[in-house]
Protein backbone atom coordinates (compact mmCIF):
# COMPACT_ATOMS: atom_id res chain seq x y z
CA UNK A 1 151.04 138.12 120.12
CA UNK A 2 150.06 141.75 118.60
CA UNK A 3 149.62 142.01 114.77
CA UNK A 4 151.76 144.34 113.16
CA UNK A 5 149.04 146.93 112.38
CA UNK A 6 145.80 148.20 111.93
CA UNK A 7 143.73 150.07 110.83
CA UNK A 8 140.32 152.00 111.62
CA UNK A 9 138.03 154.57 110.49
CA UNK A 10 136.49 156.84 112.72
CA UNK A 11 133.43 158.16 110.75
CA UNK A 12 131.23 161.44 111.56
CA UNK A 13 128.85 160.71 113.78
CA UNK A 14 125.23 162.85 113.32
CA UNK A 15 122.72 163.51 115.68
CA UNK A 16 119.24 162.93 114.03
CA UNK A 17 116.96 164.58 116.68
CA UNK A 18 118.99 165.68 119.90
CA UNK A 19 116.67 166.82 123.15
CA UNK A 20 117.75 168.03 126.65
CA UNK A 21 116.69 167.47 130.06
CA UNK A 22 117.70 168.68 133.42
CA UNK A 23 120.96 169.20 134.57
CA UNK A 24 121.81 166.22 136.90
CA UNK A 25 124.12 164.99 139.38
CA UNK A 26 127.63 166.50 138.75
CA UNK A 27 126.05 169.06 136.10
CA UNK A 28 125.80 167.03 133.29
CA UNK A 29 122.39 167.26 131.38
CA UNK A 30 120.56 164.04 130.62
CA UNK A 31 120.87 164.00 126.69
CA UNK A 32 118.59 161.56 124.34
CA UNK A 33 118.93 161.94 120.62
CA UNK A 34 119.23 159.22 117.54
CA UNK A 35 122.16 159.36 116.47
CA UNK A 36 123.91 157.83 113.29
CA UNK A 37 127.26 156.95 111.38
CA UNK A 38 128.40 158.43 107.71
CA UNK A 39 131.44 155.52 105.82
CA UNK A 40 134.02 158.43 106.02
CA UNK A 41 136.09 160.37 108.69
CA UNK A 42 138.85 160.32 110.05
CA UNK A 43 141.07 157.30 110.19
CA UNK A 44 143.44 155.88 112.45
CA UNK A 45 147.07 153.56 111.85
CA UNK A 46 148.28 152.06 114.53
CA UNK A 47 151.75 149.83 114.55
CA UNK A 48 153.25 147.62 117.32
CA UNK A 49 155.75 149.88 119.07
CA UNK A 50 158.14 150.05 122.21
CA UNK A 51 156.21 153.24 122.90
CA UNK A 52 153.04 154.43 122.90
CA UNK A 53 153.23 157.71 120.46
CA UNK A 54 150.35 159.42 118.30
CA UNK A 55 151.33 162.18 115.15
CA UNK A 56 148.90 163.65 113.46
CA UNK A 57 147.78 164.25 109.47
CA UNK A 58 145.19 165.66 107.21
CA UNK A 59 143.27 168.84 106.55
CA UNK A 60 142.52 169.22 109.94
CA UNK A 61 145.30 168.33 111.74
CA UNK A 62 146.17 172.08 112.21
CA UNK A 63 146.39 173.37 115.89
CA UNK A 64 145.57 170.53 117.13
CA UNK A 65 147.64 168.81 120.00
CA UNK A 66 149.29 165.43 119.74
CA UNK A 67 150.18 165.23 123.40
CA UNK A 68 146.76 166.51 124.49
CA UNK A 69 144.84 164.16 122.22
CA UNK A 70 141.52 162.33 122.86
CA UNK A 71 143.56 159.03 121.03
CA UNK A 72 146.39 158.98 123.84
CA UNK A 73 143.76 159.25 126.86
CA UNK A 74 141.90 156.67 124.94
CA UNK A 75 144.91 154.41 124.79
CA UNK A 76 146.00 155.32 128.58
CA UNK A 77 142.80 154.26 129.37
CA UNK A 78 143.12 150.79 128.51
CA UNK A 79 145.49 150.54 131.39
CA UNK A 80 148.16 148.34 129.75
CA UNK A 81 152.08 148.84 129.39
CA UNK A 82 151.83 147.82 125.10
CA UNK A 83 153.54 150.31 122.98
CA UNK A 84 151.98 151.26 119.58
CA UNK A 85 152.72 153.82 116.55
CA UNK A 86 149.72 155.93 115.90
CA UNK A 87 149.20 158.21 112.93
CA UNK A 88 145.73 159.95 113.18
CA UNK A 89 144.50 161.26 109.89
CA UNK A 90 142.02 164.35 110.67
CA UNK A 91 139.63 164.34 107.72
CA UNK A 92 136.48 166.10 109.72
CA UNK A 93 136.62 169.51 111.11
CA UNK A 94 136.94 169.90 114.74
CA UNK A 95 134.38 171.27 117.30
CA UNK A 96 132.08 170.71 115.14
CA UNK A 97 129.40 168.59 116.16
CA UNK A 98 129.27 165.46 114.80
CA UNK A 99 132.10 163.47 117.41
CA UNK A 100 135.25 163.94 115.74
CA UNK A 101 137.31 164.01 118.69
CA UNK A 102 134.74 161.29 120.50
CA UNK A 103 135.12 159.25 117.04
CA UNK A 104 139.31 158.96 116.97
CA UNK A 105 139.04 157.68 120.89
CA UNK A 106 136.46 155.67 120.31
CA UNK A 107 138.65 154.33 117.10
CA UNK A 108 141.74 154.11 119.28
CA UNK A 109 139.90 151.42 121.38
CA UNK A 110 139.36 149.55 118.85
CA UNK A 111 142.12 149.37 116.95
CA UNK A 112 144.62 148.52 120.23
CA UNK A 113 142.34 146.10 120.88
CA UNK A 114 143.25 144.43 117.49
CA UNK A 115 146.67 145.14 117.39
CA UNK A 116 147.73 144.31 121.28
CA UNK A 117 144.93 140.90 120.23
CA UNK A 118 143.31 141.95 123.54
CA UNK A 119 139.50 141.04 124.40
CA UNK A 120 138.03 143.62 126.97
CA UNK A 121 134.70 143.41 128.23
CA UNK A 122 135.10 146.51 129.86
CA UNK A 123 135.54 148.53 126.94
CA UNK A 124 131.50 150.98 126.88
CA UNK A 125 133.00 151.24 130.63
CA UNK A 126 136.15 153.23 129.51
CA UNK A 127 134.31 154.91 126.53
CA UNK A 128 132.23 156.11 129.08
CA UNK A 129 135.18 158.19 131.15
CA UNK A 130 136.32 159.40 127.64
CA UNK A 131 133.11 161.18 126.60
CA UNK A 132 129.47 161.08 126.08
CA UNK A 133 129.78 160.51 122.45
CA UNK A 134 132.78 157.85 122.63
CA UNK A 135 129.88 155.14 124.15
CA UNK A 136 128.04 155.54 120.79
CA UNK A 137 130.91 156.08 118.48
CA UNK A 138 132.50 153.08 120.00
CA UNK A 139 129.16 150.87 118.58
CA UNK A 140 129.25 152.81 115.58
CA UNK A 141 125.71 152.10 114.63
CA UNK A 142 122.37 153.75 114.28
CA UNK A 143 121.33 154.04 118.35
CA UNK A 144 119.52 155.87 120.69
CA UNK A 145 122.03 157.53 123.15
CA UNK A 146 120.39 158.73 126.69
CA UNK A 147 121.56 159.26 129.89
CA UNK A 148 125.31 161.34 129.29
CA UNK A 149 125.77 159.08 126.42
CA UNK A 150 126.96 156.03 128.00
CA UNK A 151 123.20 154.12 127.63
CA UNK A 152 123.16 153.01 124.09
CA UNK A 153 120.45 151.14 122.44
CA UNK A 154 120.75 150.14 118.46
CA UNK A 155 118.20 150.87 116.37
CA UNK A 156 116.49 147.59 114.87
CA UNK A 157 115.52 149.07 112.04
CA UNK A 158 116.24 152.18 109.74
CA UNK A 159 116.49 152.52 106.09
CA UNK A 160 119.59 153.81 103.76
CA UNK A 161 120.10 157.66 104.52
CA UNK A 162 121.85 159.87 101.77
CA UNK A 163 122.80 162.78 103.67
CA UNK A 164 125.02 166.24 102.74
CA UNK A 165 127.33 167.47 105.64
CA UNK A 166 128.31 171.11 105.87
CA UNK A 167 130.38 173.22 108.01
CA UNK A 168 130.44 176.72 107.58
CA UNK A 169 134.06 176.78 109.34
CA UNK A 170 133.67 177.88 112.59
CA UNK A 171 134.67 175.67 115.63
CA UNK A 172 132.11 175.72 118.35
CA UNK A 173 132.59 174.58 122.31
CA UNK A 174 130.00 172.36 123.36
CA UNK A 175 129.88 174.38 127.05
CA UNK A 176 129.47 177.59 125.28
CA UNK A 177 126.55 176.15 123.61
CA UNK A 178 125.15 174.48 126.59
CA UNK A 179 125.66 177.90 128.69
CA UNK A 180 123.07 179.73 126.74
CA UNK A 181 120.61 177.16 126.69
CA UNK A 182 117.12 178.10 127.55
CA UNK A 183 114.49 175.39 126.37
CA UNK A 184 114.46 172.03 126.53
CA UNK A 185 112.13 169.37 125.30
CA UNK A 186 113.13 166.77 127.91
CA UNK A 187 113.98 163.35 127.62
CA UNK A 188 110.78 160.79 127.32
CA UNK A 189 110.52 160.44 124.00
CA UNK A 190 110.32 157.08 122.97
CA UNK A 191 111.69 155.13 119.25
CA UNK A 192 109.29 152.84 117.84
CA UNK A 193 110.26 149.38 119.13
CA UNK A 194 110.68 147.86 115.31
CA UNK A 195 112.39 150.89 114.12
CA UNK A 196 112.01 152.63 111.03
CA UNK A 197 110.32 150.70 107.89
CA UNK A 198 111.35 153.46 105.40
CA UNK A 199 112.52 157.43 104.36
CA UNK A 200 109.14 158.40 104.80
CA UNK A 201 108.58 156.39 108.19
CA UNK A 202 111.53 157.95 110.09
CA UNK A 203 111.02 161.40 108.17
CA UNK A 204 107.45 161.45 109.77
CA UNK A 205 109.28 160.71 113.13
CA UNK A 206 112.02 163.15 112.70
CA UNK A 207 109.32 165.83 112.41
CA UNK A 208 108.16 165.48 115.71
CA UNK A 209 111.81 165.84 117.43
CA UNK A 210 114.15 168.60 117.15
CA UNK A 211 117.43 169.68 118.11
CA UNK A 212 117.41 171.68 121.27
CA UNK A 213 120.97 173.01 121.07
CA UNK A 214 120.18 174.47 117.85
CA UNK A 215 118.86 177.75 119.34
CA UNK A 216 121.62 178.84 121.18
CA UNK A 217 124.39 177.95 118.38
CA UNK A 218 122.47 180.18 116.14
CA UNK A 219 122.64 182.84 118.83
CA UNK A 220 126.27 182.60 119.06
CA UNK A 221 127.19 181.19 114.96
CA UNK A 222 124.55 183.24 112.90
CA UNK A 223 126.31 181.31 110.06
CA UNK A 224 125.11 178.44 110.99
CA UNK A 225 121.67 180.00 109.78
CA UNK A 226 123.01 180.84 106.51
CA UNK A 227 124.11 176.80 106.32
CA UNK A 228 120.90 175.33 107.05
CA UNK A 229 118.98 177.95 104.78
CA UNK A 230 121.35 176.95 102.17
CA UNK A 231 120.29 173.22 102.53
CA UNK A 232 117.04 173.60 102.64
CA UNK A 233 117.04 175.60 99.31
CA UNK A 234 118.98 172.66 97.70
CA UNK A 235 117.30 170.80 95.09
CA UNK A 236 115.80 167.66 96.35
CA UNK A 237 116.28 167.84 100.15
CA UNK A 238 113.81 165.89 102.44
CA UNK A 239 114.98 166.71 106.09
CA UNK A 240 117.57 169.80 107.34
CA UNK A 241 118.99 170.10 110.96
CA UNK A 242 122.22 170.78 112.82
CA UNK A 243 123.89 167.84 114.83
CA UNK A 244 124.91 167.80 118.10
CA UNK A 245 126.09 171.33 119.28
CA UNK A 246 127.36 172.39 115.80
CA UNK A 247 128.66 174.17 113.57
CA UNK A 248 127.87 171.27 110.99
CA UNK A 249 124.58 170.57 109.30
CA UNK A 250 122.73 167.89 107.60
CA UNK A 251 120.44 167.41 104.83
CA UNK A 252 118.70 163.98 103.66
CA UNK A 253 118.40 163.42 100.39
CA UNK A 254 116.57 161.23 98.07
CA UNK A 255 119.85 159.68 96.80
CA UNK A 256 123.48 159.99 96.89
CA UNK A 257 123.57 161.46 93.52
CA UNK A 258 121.20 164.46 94.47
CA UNK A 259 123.36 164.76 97.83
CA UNK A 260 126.36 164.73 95.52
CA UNK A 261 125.16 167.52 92.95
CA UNK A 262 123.83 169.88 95.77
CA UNK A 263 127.78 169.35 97.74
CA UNK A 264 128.99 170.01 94.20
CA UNK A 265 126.86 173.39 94.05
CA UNK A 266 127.27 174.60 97.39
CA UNK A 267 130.93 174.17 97.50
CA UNK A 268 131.16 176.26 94.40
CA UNK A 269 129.36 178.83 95.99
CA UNK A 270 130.86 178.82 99.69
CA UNK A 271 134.60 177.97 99.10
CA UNK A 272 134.90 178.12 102.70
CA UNK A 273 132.97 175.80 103.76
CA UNK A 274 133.06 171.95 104.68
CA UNK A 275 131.53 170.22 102.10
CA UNK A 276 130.65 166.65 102.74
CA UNK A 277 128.38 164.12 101.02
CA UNK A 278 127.96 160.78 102.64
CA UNK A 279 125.39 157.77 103.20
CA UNK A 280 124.21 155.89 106.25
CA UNK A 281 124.07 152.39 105.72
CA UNK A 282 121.37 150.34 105.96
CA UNK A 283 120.30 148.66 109.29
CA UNK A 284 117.86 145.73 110.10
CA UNK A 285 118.63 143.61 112.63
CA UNK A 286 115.24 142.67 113.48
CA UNK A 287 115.17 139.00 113.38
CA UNK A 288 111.55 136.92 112.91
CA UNK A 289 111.31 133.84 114.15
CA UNK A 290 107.93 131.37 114.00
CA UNK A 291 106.22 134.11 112.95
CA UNK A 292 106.87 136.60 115.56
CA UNK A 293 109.74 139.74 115.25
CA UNK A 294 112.21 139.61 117.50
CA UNK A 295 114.09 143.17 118.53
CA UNK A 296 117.66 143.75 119.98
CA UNK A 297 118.04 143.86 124.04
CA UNK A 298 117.63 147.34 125.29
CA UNK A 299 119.12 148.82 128.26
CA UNK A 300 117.70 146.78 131.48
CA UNK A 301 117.33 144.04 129.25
């Protein structure tokens, strides 16, 4: 028997370090990047239904397509004759780097799931058809993404991240980004097996990585130049980089406070752009036992 609804958020996800490798079988590039979850986004209703039917909401909502909607193929894919009610709330800007449309599927599974009280072990399967970010949206968790997307590994470790989104308004397409890319730092980079004691311990890491589609959005978004200048300039930022294929940014910050007042100043002075301060939350899932640490299964495991 379904519940009568649900809800679920689908928050931004943001690519930490993002590298590239060759293009592979069926011309997808192997990916690997670090990629983590903010506590706000978009968020999904769903209600038990004699159809299956999505609307849409928010700031965002504009232009976009409720019949040609990541959500519906999401809930098609679960292969099932339920009806359901959706109303998708579109909080984060679209095309824009950090999963938006990857983040409602991946939310969709989840909450139909719940509502039709289904248990499918099959569900990374059909994120994977969706996407390459629905795999890692659908955990929803600090993780290392490789392959397209669909290998996921959590992180075991990795402190509290106060971080300051922006968007400078432009929509970009991942292909155009990918079309102009020249240099790639490959994929055999490898996370520390405990994961990240601190800031300062993954800040030291983050150095060392980059994001290799950030190039080629500059090429074709100069503003996305003006966004990441503009973060770095901010009082109190630790760590500035785009996510994914852009248009939006990130800064770490000390605290959600100094995140806050930099959002506060920036907005003030760019009125059209995305303004966004969230946190990461805390992860440690390494477990000890007789004395020894014991790390989450990674993929062969």
């Amino acid at each position: 028997m379904a519940f009568g609804s649900v809800n679920e958020i689908a928050p931004p996800k943001i690519n930490l370090f993002l590298h590239v490798g060759e293009k592979g079988v069926g011309g997808f590039h192997a990916l690997q990047s670090l990629a983590v979850f903010g506590q706000a986004g978009d968020r999904l209703a769903a209600a038990s239904s004699e159809t299956l039917t999505l609307s849409l909401a928010g700031p965002f909502a504009v232009g976009l397509s409720a019949t040609d909607n990541l959500v519906l193929k999401a809930a098609n894919a679960l292969g099932m004759a339920n009806g359901a009610q959706m109303i998708l709330e579109k909080n984060l800007p679209v095309a824009s780097g950090i999963g938006g449309g990857s983040a409602d599927a991946a939310a969709a599974l989840r909450a139909l799931c719940r509502l039709w009280n289904v248990a499918r072990s099959d569900l990374a399967n059909i994120a994977a058809t969706l996407g390459s970010d629905v795999p890692v949206c659908l955990l929803g968790k600090p993780a290392l993404m490789e392959g397209r997307g669909e290998i996921v590994t959590p992180v075991a470790a990795l402190p509290r991240l106060s971080l300051l989104l922006i968007n400078p308004g432009v929509p970009v397409a991942t292909r155009d980004i990918f079309a102009r890319l020249t240099t790639r730092r490959g994929i055999g980079l490898e996370l520390p097996a405990k994961g990240f004691t601190d800031l300062a311990d993954l800040l030291r890491f983050l150095e060392k990585t980059g994001n290799d589609l950030e190039a080629p959005a500059l090429s074709l978004v100069p503003s996305i130049g003006e966004v990441l200048a503009a973060l770095k300039a901010s009082p109190g930022a630790l760590f500035t980089r785009m996510s994914g294929s852009g248009a939006t940014c990130f800064g770490i910050f000390p605290d959600d406070a100094s995140a806050a007042r930099a959002g506060a100043t920036l907005k003030q002075q760019q009125s059209g752009w995305w303004v966004h301060a969230d946190s990461v939350a805390e992860v440690n899932i390494v477990h000890r036992e007789q004395g020894r640490d014991f790390a989450p299964r990674t993929k062969g495991a």
